[in-house]
PDB file of N, CA and C in Angstrom:
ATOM      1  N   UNK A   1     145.057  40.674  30.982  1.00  0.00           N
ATOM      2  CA  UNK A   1     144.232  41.571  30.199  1.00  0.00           C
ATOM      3  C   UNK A   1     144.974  41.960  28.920  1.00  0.00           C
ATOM      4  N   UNK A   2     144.200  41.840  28.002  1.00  0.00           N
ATOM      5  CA  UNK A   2     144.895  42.286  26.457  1.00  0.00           C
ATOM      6  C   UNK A   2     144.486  44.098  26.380  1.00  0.00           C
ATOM      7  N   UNK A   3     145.895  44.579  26.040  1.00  0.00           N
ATOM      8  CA  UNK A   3     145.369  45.897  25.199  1.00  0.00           C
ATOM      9  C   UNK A   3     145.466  45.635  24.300  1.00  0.00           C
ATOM     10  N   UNK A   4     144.422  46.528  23.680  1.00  0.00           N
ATOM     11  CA  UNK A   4     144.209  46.720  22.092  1.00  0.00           C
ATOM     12  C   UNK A   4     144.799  48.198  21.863  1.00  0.00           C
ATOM     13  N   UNK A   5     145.387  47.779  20.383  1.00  0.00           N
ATOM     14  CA  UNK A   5     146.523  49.244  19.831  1.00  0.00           C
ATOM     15  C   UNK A   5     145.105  49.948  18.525  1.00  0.00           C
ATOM     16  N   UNK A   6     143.854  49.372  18.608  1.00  0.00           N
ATOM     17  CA  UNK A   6     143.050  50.138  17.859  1.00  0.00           C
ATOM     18  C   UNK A   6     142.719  51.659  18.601  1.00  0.00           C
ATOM     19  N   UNK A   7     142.495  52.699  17.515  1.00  0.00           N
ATOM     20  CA  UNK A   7     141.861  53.908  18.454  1.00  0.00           C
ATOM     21  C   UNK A   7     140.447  53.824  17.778  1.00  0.00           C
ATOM     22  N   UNK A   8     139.770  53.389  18.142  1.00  0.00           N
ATOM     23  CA  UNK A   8     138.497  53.740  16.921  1.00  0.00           C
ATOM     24  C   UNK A   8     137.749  55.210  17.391  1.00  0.00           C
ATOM     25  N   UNK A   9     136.826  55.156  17.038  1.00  0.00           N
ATOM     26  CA  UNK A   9     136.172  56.384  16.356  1.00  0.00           C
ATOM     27  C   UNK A   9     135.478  56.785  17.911  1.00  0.00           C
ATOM     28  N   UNK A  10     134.843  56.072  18.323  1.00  0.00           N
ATOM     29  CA  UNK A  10     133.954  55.517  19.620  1.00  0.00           C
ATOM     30  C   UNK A  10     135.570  56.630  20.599  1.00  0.00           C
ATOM     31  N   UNK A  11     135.877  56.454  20.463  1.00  0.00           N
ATOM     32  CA  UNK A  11     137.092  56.985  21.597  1.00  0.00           C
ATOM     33  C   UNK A  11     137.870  58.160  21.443  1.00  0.00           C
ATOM     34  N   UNK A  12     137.401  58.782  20.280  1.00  0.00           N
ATOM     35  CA  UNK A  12     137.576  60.267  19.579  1.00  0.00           C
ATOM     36  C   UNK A  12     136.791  61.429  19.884  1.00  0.00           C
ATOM     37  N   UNK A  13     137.169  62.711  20.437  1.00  0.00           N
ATOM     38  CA  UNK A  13     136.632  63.404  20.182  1.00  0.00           C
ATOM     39  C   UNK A  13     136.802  64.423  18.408  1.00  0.00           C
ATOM     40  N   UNK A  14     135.819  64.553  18.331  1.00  0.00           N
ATOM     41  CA  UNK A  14     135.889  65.229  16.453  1.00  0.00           C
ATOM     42  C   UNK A  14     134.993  66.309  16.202  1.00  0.00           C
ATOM     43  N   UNK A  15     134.190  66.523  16.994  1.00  0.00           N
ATOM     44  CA  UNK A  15     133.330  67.606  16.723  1.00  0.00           C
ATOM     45  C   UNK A  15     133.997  69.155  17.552  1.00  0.00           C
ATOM     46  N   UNK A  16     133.846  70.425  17.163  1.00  0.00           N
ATOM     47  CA  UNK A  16     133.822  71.081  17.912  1.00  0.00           C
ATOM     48  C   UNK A  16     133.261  71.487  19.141  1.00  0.00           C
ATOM     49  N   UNK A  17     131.970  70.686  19.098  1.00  0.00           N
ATOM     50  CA  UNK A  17     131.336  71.449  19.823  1.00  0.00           C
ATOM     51  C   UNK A  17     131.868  70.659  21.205  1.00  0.00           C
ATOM     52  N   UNK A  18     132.476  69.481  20.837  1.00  0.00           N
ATOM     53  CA  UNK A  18     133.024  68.098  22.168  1.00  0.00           C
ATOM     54  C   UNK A  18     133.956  69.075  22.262  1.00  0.00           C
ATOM     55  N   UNK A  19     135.330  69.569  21.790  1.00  0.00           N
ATOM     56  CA  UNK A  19     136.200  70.371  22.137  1.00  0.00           C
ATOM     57  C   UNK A  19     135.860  71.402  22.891  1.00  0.00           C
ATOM     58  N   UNK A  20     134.880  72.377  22.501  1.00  0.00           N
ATOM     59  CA  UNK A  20     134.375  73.349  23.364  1.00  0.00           C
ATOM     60  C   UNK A  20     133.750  72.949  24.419  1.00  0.00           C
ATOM     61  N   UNK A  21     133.116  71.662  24.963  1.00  0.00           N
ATOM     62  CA  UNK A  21     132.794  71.584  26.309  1.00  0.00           C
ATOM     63  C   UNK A  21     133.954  71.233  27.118  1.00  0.00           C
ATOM     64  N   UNK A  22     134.907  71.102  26.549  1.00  0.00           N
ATOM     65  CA  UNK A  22     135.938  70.553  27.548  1.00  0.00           C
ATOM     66  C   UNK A  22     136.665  71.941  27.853  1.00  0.00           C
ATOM     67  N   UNK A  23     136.812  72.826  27.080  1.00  0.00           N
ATOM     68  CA  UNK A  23     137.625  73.922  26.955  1.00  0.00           C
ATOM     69  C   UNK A  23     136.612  74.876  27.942  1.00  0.00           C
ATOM     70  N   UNK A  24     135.076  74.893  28.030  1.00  0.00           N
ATOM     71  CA  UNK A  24     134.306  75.704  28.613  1.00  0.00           C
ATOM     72  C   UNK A  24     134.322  74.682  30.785  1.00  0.00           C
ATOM     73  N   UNK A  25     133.936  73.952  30.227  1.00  0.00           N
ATOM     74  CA  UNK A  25     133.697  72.747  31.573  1.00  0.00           C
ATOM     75  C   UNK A  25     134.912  72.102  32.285  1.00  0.00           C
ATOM     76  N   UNK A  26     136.025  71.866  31.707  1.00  0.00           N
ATOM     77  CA  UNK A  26     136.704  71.579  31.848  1.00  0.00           C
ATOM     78  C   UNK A  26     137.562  71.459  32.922  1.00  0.00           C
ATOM     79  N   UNK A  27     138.711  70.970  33.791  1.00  0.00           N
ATOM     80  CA  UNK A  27     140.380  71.076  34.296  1.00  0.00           C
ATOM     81  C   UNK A  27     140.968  71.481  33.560  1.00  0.00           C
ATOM     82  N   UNK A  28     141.973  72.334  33.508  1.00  0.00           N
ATOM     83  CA  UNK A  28     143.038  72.331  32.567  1.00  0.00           C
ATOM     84  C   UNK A  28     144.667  72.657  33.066  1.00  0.00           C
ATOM     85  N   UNK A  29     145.452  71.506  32.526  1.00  0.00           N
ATOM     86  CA  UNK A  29     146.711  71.531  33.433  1.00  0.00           C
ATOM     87  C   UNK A  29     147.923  71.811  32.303  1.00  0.00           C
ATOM     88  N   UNK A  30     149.131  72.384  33.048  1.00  0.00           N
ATOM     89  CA  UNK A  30     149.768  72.171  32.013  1.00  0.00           C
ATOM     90  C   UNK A  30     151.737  72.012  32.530  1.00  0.00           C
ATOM     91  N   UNK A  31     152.022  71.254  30.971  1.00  0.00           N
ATOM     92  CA  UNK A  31     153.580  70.778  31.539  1.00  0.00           C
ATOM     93  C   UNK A  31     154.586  71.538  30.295  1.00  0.00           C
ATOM     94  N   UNK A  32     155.068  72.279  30.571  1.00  0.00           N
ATOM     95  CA  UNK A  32     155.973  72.599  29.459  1.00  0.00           C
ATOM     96  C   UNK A  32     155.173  72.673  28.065  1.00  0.00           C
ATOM     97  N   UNK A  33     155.037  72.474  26.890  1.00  0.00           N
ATOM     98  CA  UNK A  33     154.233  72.688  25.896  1.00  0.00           C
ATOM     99  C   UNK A  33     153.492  71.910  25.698  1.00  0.00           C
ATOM    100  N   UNK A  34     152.946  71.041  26.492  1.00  0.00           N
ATOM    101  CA  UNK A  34     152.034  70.719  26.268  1.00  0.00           C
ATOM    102  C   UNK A  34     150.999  71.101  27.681  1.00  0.00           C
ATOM    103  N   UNK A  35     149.344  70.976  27.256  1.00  0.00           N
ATOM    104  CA  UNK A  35     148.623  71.586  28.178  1.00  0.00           C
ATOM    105  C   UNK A  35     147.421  70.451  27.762  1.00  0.00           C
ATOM    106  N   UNK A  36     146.727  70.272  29.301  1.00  0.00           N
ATOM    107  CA  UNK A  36     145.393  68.748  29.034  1.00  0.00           C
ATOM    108  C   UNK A  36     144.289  69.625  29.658  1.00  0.00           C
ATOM    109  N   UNK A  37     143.267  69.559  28.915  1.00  0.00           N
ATOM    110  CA  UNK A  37     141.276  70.112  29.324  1.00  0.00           C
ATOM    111  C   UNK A  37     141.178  68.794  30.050  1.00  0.00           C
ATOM    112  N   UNK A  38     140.578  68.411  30.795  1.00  0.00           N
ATOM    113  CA  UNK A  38     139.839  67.216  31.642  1.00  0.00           C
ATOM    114  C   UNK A  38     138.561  67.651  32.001  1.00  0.00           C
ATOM    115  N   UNK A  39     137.318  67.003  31.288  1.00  0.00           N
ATOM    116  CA  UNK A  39     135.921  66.672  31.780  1.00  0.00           C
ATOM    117  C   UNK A  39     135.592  65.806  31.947  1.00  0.00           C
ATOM    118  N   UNK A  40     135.175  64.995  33.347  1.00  0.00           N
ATOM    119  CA  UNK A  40     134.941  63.868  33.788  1.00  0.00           C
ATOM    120  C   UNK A  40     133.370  63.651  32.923  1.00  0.00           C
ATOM    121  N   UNK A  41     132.991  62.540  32.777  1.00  0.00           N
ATOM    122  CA  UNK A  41     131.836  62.489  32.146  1.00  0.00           C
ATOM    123  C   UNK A  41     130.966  61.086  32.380  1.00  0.00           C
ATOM    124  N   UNK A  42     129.738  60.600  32.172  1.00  0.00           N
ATOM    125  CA  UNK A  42     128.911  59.445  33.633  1.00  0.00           C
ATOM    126  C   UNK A  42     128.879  58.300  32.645  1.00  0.00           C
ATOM    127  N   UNK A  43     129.450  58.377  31.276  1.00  0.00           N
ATOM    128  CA  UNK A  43     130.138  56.436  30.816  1.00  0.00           C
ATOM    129  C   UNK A  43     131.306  56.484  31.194  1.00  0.00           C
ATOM    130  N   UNK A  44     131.390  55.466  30.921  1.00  0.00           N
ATOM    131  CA  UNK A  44     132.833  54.723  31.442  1.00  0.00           C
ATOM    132  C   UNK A  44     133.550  54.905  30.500  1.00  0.00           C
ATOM    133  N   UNK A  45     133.758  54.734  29.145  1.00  0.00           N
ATOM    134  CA  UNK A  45     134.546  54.935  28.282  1.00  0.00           C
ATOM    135  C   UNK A  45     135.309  56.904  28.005  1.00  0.00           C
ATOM    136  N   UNK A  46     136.439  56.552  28.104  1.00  0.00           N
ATOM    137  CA  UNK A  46     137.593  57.648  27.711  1.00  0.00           C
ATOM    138  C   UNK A  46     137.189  58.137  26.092  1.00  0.00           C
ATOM    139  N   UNK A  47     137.645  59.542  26.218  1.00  0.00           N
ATOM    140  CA  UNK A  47     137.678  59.979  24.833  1.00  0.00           C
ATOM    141  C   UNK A  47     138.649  60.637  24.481  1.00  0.00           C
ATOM    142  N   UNK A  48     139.843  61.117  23.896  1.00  0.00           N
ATOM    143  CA  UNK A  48     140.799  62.199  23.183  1.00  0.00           C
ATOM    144  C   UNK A  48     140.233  62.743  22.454  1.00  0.00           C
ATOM    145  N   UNK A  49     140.772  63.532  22.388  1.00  0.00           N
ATOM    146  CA  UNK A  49     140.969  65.085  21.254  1.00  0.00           C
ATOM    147  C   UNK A  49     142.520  65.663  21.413  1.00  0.00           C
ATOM    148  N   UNK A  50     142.995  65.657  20.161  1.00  0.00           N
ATOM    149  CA  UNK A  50     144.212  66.108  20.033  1.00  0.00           C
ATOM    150  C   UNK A  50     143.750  67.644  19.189  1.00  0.00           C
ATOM    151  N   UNK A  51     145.017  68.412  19.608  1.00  0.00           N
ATOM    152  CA  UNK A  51     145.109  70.177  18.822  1.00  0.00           C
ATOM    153  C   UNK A  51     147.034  70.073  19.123  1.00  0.00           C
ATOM    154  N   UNK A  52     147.069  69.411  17.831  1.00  0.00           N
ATOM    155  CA  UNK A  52     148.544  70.328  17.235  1.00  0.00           C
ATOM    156  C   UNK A  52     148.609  71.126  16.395  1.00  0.00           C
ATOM    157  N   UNK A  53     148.551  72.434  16.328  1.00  0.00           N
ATOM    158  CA  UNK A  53     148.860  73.078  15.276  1.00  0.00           C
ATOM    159  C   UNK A  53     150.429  73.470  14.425  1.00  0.00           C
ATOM    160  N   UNK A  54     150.635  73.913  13.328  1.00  0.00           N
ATOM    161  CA  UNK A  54     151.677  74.222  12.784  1.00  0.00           C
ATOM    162  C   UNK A  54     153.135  75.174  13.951  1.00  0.00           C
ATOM    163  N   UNK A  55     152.381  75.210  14.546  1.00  0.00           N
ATOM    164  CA  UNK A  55     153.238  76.041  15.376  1.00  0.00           C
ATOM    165  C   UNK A  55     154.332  75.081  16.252  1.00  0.00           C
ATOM    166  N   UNK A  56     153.949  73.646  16.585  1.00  0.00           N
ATOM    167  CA  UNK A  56     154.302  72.821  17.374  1.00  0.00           C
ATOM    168  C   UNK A  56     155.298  72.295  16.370  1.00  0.00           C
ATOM    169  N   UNK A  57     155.174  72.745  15.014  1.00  0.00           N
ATOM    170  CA  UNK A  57     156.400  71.704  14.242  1.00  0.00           C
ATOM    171  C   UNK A  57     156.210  71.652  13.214  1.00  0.00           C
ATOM    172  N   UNK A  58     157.073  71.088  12.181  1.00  0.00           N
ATOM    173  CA  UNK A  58     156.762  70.252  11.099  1.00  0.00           C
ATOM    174  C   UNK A  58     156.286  69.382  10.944  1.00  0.00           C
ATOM    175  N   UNK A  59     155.170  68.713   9.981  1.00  0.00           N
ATOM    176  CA  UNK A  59     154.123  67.659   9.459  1.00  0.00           C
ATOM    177  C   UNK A  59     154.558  66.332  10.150  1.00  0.00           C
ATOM    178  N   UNK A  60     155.963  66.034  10.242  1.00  0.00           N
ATOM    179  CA  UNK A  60     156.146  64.925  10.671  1.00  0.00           C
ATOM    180  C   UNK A  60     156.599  64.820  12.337  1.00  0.00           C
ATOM    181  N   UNK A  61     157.032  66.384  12.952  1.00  0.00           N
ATOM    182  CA  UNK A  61     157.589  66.371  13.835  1.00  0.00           C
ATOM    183  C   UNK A  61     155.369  66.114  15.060  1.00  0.00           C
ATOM    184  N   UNK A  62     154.673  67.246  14.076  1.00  0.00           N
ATOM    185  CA  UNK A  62     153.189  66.457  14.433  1.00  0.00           C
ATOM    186  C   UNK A  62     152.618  65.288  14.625  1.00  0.00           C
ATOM    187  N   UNK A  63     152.803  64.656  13.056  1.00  0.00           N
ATOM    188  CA  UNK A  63     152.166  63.641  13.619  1.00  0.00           C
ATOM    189  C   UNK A  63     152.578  62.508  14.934  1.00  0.00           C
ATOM    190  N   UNK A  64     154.318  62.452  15.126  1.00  0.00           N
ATOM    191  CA  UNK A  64     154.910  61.941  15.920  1.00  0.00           C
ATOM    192  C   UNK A  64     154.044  62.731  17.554  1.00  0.00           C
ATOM    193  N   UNK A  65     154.009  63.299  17.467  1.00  0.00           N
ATOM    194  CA  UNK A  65     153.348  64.112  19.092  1.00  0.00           C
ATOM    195  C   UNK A  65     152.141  63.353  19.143  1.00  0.00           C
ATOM    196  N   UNK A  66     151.464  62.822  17.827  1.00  0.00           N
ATOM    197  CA  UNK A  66     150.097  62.562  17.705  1.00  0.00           C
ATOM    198  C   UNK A  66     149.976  61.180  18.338  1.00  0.00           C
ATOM    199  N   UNK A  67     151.248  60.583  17.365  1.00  0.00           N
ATOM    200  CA  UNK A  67     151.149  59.114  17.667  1.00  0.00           C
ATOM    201  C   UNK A  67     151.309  58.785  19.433  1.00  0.00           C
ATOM    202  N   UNK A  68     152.383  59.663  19.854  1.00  0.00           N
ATOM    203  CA  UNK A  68     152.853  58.824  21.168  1.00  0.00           C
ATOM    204  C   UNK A  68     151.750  59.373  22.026  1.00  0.00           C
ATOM    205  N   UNK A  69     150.828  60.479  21.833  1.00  0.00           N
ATOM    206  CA  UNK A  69     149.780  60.530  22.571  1.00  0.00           C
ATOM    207  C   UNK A  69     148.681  59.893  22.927  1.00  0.00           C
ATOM    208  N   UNK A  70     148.322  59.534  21.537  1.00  0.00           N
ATOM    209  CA  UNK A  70     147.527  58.021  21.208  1.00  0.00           C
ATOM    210  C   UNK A  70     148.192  56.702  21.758  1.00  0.00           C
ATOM    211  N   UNK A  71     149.313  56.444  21.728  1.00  0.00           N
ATOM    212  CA  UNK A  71     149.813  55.531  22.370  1.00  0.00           C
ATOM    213  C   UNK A  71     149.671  54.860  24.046  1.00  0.00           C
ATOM    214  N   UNK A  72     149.894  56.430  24.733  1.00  0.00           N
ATOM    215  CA  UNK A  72     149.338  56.352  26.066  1.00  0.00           C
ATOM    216  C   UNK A  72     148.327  56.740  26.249  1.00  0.00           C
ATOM    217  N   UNK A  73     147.270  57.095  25.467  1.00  0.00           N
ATOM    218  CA  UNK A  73     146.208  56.647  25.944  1.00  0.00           C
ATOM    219  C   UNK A  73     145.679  55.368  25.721  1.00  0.00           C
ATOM    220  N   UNK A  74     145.832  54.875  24.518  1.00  0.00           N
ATOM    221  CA  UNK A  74     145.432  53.067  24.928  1.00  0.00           C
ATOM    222  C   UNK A  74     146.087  52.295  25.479  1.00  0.00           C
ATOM    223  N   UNK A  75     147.235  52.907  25.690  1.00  0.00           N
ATOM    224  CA  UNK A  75     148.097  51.803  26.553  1.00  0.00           C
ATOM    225  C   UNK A  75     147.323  51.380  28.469  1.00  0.00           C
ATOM    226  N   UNK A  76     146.518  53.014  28.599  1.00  0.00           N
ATOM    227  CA  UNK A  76     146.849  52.959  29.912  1.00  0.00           C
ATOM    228  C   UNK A  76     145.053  53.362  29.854  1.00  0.00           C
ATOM    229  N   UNK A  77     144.057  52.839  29.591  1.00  0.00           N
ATOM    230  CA  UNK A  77     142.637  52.913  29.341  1.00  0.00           C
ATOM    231  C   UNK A  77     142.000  53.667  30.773  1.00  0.00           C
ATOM    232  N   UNK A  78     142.748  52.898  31.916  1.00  0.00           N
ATOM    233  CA  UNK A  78     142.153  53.260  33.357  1.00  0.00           C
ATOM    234  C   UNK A  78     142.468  54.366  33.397  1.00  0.00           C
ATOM    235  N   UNK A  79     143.358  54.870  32.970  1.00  0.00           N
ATOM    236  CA  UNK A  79     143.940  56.533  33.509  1.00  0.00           C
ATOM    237  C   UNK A  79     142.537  57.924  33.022  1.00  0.00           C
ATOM    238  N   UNK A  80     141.698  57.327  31.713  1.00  0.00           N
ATOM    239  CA  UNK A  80     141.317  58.122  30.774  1.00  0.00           C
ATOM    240  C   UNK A  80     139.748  58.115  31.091  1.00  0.00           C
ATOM    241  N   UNK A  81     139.570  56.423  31.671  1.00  0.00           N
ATOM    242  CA  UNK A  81     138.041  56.437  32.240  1.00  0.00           C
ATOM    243  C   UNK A  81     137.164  57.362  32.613  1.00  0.00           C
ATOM    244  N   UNK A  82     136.076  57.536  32.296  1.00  0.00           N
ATOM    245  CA  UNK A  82     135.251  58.132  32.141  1.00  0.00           C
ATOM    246  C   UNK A  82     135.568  59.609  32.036  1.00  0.00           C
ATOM    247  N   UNK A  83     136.208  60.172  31.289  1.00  0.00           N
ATOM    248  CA  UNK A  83     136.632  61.415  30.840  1.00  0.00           C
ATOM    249  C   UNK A  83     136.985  61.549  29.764  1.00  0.00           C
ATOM    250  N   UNK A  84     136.545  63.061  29.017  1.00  0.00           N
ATOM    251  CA  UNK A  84     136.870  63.920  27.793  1.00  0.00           C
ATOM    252  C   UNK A  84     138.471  64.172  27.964  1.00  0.00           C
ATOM    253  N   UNK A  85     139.193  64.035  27.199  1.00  0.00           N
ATOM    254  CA  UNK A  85     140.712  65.014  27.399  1.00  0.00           C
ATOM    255  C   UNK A  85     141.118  65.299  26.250  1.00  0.00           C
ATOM    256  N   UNK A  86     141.093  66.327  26.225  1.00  0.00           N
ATOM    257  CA  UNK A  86     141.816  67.460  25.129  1.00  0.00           C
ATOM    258  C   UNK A  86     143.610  67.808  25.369  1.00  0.00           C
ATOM    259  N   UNK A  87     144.490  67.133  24.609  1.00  0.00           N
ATOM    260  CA  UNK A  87     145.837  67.840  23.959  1.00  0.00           C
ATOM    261  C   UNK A  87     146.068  68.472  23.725  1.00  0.00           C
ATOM    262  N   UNK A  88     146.522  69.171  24.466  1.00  0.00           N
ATOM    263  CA  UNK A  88     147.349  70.577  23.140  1.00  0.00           C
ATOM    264  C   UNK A  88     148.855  70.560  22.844  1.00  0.00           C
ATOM    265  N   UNK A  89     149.447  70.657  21.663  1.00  0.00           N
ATOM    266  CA  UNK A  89     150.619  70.734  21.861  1.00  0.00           C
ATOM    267  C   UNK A  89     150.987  72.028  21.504  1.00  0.00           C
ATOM    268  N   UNK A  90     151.707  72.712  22.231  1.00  0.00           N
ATOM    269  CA  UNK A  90     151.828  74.054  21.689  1.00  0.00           C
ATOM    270  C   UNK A  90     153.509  74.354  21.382  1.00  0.00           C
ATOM    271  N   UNK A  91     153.763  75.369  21.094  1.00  0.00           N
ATOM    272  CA  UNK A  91     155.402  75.621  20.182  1.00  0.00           C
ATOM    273  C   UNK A  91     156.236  75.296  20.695  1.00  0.00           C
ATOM    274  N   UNK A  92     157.099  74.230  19.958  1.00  0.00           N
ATOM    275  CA  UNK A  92     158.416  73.658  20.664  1.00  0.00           C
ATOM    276  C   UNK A  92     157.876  72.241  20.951  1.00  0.00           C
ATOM    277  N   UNK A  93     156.842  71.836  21.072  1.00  0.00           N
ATOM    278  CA  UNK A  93     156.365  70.721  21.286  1.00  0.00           C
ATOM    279  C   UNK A  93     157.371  69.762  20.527  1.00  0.00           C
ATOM    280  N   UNK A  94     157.214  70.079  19.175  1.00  0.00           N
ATOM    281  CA  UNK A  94     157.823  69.068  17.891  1.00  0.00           C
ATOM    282  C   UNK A  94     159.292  68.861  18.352  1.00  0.00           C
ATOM    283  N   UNK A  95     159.900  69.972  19.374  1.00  0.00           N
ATOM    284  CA  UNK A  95     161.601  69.531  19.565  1.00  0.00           C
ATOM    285  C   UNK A  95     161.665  68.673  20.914  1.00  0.00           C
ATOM    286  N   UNK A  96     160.665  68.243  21.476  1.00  0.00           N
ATOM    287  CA  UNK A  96     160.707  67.258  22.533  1.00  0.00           C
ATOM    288  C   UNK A  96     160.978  65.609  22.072  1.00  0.00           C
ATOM    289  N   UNK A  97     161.825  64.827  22.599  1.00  0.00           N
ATOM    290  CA  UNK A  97     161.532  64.060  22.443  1.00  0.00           C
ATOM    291  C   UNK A  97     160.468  62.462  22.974  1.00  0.00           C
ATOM    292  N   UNK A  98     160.457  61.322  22.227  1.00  0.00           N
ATOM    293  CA  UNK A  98     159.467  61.233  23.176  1.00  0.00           C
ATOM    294  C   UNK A  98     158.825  60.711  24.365  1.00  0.00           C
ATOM    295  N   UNK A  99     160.032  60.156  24.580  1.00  0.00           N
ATOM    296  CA  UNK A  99     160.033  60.399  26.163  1.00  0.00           C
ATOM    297  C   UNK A  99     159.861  61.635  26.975  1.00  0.00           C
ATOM    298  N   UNK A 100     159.859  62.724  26.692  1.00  0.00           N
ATOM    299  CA  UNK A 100     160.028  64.184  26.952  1.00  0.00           C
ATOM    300  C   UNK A 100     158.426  64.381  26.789  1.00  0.00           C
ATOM    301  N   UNK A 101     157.547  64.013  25.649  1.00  0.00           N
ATOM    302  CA  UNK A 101     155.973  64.293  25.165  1.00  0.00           C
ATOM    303  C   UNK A 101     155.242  63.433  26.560  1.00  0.00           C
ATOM    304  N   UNK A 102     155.849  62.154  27.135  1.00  0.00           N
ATOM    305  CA  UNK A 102     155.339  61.106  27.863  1.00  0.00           C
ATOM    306  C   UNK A 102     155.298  62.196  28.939  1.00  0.00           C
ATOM    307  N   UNK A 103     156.362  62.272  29.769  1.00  0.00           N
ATOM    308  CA  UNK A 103     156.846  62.640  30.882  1.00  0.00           C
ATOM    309  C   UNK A 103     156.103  64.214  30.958  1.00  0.00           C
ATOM    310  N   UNK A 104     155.762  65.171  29.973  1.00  0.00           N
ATOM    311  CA  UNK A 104     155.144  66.327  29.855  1.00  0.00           C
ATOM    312  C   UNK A 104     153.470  66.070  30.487  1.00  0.00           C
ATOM    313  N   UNK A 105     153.187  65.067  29.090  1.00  0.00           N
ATOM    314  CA  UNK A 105     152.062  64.669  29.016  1.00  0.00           C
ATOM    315  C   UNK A 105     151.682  64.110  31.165  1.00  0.00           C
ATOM    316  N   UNK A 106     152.336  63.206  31.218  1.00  0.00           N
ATOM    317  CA  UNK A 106     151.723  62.581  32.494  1.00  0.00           C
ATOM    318  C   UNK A 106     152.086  63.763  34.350  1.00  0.00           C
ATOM    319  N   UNK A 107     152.594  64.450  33.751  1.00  0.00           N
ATOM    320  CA  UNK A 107     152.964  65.527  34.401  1.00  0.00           C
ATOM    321  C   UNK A 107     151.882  66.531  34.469  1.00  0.00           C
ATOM    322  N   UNK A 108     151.078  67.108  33.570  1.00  0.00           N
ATOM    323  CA  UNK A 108     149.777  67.456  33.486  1.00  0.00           C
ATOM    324  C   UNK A 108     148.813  66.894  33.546  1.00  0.00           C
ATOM    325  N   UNK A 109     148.806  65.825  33.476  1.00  0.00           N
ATOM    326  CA  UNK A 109     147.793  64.902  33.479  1.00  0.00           C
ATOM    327  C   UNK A 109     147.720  64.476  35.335  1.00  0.00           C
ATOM    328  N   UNK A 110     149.115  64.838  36.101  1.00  0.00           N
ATOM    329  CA  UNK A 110     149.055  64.144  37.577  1.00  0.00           C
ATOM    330  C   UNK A 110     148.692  65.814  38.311  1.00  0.00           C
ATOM    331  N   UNK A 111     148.821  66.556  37.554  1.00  0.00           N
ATOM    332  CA  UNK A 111     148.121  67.662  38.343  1.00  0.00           C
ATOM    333  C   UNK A 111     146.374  67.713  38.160  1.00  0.00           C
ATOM    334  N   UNK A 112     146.217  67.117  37.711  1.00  0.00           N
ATOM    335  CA  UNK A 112     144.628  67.041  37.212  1.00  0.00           C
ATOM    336  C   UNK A 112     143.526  66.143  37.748  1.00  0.00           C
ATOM    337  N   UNK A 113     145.178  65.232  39.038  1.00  0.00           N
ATOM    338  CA  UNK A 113     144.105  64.421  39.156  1.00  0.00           C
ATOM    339  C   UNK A 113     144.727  62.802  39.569  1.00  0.00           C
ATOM    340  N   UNK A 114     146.461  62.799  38.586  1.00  0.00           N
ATOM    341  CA  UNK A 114     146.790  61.425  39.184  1.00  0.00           C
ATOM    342  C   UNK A 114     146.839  60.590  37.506  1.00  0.00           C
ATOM    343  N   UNK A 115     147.638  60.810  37.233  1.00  0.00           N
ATOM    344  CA  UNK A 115     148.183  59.649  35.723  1.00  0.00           C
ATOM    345  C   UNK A 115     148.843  58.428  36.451  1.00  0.00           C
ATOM    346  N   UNK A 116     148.150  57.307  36.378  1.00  0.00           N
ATOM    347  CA  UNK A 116     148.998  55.854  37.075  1.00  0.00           C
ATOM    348  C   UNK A 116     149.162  55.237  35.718  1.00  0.00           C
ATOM    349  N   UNK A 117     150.385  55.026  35.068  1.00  0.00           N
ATOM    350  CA  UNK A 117     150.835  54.440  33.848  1.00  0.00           C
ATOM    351  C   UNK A 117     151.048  53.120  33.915  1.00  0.00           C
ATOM    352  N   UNK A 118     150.391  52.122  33.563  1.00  0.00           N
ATOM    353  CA  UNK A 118     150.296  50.920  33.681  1.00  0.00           C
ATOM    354  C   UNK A 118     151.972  50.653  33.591  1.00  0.00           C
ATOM    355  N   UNK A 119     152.080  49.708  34.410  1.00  0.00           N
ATOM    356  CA  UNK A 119     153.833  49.262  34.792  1.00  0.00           C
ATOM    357  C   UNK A 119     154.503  50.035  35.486  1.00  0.00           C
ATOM    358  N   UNK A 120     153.899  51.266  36.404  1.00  0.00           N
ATOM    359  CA  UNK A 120     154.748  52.482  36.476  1.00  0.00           C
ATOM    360  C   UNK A 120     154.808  52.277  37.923  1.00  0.00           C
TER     361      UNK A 120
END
């Protein structure tokens, strides 16, 4: 099976009002600074939503939280199936490294439910 390293649009959450059902409907777990919303939902296709705010870091120490989040989620498509999940990174986030964002991340994500990381 090929992964694909595209995130397209189709696999985004962007609206508020998608954020607020996950935040209202939701699971929500959490690992050290970072914290995951989970709403299971009846397609098959996964969606993200990331929330870093300024508080988690500097511009670059962000977008890095952004990237490796995005990363495992396409890396690992089955984990995300048919569910909304909302990111948060909250303060101190930006001084993790990222192996530290992984290991946070799938740590909240296995209270929620079970993160199986492809190769893991």
């Amino acid at each position: 099976m090929s992964v694909s390293f595209r995130f397209p649009k189709s696999a985004r959450l962007s609206r508020p009002e998608e954020f607020d059902a996950v935040r209202r409907g939701g699971s929500r777990a959490s690992s050290g600074p970072i914290s995951v919303g989970w709403l299971s939902r009846r397609d098959s296709e996964g969606r993200l939503g990331l929330v870093v705010p300024r508080s988690a870091g500097k511009a670059a120490e962000r977008n890095r939280i952004k990237r490796v989040v995005r990363e495992l989620f396409r890396t690992n498509p089955d984990a995300f199936r048919g569910a909304d999940v909302v990111v948060i990174a909250r303060e101190g986030a930006g001084d993790l490294t990222n192996g530290e964002i992984r290991r946070h991340l799938m740590a909240a994500m296995a209270k929620l439910g079970g993160m199986r990381e492809r190769g893991a």
